[in-house]
Protein backbone atom coordinates (compact mmCIF):
# COMPACT_ATOMS: atom_id res chain seq x y z
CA UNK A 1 89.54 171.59 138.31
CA UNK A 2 86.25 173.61 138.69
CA UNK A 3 86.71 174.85 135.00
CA UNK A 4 87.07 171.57 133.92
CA UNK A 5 83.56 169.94 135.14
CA UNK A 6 82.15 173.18 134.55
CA UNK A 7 82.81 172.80 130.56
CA UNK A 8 82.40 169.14 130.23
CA UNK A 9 78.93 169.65 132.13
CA UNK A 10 77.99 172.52 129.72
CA UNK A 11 79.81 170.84 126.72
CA UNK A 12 79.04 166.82 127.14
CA UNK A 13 76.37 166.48 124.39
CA UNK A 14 78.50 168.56 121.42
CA UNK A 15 81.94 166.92 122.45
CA UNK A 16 80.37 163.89 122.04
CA UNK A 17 78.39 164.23 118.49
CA UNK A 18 81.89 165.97 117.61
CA UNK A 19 84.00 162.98 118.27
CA UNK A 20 81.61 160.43 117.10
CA UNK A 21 81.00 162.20 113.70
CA UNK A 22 84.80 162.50 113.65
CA UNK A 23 85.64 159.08 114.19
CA UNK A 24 82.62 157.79 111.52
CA UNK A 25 84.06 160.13 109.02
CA UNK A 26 87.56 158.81 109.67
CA UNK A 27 86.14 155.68 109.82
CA UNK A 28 84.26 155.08 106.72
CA UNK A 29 86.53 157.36 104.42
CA UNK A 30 87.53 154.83 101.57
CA UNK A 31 91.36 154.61 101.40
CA UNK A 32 93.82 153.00 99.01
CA UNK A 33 96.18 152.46 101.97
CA UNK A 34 96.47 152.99 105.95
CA UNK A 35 98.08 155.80 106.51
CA UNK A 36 101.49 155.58 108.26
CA UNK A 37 101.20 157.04 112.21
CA UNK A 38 102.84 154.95 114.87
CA UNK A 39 101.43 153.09 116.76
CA UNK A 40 98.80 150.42 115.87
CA UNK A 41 95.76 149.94 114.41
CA UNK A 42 94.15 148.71 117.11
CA UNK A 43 95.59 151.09 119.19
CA UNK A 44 93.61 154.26 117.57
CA UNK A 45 90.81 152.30 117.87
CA UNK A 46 90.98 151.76 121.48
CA UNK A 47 92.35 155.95 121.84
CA UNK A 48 89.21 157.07 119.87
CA UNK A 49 86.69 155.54 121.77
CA UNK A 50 88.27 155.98 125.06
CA UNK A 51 88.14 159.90 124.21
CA UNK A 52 83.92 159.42 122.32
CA UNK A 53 82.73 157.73 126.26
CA UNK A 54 84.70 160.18 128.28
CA UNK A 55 82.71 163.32 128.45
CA UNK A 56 79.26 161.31 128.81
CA UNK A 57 81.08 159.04 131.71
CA UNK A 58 82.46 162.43 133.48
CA UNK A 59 78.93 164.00 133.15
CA UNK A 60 77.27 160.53 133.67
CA UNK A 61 73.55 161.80 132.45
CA UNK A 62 70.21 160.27 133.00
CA UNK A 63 70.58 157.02 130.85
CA UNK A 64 74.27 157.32 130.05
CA UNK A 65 73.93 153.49 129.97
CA UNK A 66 71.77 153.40 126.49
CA UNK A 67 74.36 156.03 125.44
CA UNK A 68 77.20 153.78 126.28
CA UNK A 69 75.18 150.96 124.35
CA UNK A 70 74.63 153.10 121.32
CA UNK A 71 78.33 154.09 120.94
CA UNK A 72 79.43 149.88 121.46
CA UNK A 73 76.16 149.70 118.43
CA UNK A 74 77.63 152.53 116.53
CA UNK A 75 81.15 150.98 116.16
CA UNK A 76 79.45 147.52 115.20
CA UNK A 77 77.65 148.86 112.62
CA UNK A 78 81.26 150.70 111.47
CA UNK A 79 82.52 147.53 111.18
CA UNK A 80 79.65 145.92 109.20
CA UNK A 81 79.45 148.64 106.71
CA UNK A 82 83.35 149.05 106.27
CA UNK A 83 83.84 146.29 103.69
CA UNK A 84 81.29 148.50 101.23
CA UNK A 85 83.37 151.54 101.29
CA UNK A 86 86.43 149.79 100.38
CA UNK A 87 87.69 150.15 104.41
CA UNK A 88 88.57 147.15 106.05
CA UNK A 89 86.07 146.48 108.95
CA UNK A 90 87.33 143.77 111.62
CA UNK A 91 86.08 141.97 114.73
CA UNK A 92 89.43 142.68 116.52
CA UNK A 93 88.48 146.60 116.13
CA UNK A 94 85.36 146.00 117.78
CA UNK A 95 86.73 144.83 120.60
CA UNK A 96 89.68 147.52 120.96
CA UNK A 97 86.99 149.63 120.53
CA UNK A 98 84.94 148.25 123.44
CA UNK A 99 87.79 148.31 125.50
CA UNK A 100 88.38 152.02 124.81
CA UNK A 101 84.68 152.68 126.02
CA UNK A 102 85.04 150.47 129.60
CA UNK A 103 88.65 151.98 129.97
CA UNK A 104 87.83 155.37 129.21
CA UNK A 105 84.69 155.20 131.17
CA UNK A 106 86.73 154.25 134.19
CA UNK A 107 88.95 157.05 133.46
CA UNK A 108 86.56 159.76 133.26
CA UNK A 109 84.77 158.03 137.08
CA UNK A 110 88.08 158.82 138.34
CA UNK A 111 88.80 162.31 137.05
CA UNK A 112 84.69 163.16 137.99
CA UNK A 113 85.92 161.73 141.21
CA UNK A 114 88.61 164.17 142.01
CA UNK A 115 87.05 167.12 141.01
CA UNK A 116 84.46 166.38 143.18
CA UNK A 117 86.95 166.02 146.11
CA UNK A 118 88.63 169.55 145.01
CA UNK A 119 85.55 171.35 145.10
């Protein structure tokens, strides 16, 4: 597990711009349909977030608080601006969404938690 906090300590700040540009890109592509992966909608929503908070949560930086805040702003404004690029932007996706970010925040505690106890 020392290779893993090494590389999320070393890594936090790109894995996170890479997931968050990943998920606006997916996010605001226009699309004539939803594409067909199981699961639902909702769902993804809740996966994608969970993965955007969990390298900040596992580093937990000074201020990861009004980073947490940004990302919860970040898929508001998603939402808002969805409806202009022929996407569908809902309420219910915020809140999968914010429950990705407390869940996944939680997750990453615990893994930080254990590697500290391996080292």
């Amino acid at each position: 597990m020392p290779h893993f906090s090494r590389f999320f300590h070393s890594h936090w700040k790109l894995i996170s711009i890479l997931i968050l540009a990943l998920i606006t890109v997916l996010s605001l592509t226009p699309q004539a349909e939803l594409p067909t992966v199981s699961g639902t909608d909702k769902t993804h929503h809740f996966i994608a977030y969970a993965t955007l908070i969990f390298a900040v949560a596992f580093v937990k930086p000074k201020h990861w608080q009004w980073i947490a805040v940004f990302f919860f702003c970040w898929s508001g404004a998603i939402e808002l601006i969805q409806p202009y690029v022929h996407r569908f932007g809902e309420w219910l996706d915020l809140a999968a969404n914010t429950g990705g970010l407390i869940c996944g925040f939680i997750i990453a505690r615990i893994f930080a938690y254990i590697c500290k106890k391996t080292n």
